[in-house]
Protein backbone atom coordinates (compact mmCIF):
# COMPACT_ATOMS: atom_id res chain seq x y z
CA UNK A 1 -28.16 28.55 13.19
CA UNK A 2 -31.37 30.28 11.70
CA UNK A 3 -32.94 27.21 12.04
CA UNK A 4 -32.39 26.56 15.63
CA UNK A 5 -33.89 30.52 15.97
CA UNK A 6 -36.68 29.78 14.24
CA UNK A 7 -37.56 26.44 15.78
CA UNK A 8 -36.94 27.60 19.42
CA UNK A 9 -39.06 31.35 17.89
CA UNK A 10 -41.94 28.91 16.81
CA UNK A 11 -41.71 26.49 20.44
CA UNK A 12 -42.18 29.50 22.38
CA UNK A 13 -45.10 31.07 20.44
CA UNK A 14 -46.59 27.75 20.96
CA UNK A 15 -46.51 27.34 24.89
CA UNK A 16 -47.00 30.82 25.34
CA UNK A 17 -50.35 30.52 23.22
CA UNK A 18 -51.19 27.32 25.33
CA UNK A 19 -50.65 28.95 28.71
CA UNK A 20 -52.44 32.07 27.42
CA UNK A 21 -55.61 29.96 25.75
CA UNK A 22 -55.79 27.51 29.44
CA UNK A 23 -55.98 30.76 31.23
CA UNK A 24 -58.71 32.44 28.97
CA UNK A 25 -60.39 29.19 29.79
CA UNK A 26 -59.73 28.39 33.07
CA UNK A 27 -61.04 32.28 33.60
CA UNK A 28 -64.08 31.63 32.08
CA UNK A 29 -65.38 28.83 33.21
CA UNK A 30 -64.85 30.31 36.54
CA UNK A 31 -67.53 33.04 35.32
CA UNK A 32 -70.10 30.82 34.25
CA UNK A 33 -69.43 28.57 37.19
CA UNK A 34 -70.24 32.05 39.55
CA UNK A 35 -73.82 32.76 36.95
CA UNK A 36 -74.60 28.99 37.84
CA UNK A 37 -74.35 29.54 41.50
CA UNK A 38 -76.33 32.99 40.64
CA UNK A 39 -79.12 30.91 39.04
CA UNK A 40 -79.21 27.88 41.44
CA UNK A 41 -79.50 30.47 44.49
CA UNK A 42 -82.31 32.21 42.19
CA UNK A 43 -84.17 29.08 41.58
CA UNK A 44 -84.10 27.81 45.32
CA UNK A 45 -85.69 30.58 46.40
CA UNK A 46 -88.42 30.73 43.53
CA UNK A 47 -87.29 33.73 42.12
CA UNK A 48 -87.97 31.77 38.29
CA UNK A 49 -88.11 35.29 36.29
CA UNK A 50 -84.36 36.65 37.46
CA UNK A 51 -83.36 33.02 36.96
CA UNK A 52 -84.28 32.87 33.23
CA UNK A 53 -82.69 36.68 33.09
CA UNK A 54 -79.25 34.92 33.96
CA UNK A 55 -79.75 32.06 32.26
CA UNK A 56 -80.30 33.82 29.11
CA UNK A 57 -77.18 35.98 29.22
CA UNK A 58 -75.27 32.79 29.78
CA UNK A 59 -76.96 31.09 27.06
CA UNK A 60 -76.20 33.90 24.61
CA UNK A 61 -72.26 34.37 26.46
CA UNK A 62 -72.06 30.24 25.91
CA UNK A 63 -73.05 30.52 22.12
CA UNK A 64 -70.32 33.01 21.72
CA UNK A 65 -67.67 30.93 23.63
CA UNK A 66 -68.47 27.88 21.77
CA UNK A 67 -67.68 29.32 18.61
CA UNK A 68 -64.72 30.80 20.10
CA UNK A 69 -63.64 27.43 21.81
CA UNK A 70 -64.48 24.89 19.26
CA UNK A 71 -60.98 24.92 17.67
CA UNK A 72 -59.50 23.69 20.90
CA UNK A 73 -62.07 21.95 23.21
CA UNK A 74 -63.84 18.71 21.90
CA UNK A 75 -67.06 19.35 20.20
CA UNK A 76 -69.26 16.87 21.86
CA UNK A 77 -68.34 18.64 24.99
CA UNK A 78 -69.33 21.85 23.92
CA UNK A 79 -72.71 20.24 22.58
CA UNK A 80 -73.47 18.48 25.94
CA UNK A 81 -73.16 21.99 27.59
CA UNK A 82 -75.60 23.63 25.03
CA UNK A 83 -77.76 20.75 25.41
CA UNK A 84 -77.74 20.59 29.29
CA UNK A 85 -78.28 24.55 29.13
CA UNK A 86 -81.77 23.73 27.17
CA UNK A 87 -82.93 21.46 29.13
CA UNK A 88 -82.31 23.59 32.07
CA UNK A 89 -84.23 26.64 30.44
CA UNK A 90 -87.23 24.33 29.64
CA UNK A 91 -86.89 23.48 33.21
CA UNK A 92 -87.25 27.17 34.44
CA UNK A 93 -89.77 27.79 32.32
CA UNK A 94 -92.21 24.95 34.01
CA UNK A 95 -90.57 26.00 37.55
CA UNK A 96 -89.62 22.27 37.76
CA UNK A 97 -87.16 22.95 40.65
CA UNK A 98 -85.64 19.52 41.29
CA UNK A 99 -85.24 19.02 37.61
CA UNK A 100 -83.66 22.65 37.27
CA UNK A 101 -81.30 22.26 40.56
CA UNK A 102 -80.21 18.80 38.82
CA UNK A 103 -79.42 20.26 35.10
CA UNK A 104 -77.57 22.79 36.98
CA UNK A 105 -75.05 19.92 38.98
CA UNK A 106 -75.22 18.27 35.72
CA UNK A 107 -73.58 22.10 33.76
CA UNK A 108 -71.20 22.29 37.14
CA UNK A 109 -69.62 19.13 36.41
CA UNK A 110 -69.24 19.31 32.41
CA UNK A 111 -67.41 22.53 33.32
CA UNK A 112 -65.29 20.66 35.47
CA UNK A 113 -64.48 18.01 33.20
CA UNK A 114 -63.68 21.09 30.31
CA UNK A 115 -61.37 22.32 32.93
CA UNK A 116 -59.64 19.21 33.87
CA UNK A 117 -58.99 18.19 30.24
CA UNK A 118 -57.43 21.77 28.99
CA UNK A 119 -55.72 22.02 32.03
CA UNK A 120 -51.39 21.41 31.14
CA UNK A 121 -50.76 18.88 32.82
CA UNK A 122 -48.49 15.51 32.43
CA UNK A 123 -51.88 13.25 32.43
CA UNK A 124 -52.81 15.41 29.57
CA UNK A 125 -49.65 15.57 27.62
CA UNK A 126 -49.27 11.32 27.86
């Protein structure tokens, strides 16, 4: 019988710990999805020194997170993110806006495809 406790004491921990780490996640890649739009509305309208302000909180926020997140989310995701958020900070800093606006789509959708994978879902599971 104390086996049964345990084992059912040790399934719950772990979905509990899964729905609380896809939330954390889901939550914060919501935020850096908002300081994207923050930067892309900066950049369209030339404002290139409040752009680099955001971008370099998220850049220090994202080196945080990925230390945080690289237990549970695939590193070469994590590296294509870092890498996508230099090339978008050398892009700001030669006020390349085309190239900027496109590393930005390019950070929107590896966010999406972080959310889609650590989302619970039967897809996921099988």
């Amino acid at each position: 019988m104390k086996l049964w406790i345990t084992m059912f004491v040790v399934m719950v921990i772990i979905v509990v710990g899964g729905l609380y780490l896809e939330n954390s996640i889901l939550k914060t890649t919501n935020q850096i999805s908002h300081t994207l739009n923050t930067i892309k509305d900066a950049v369209r309208n030339d404002q290139w020194s409040q752009a680099l302000q955001s971008l370099d909180g998220l850049t220090e926020r994202w080196s945080k997170l990925k230390e945080t997140w690289s237990p549970f989310i695939h590193n070469h995701d994590l590296q294509t993110f870092t890498l996508h958020l230099a090339r978008l900070k050398a892009y700001m800093e030669t006020a390349e806006r085309g190239s900027a606006l496109a590393e930005i789509t390019n950070l929107e959708l590896q966010l999406i495809e972080i959310q889609q994978q650590e989302i619970l879902s039967l897809k996921n599971v099988l």
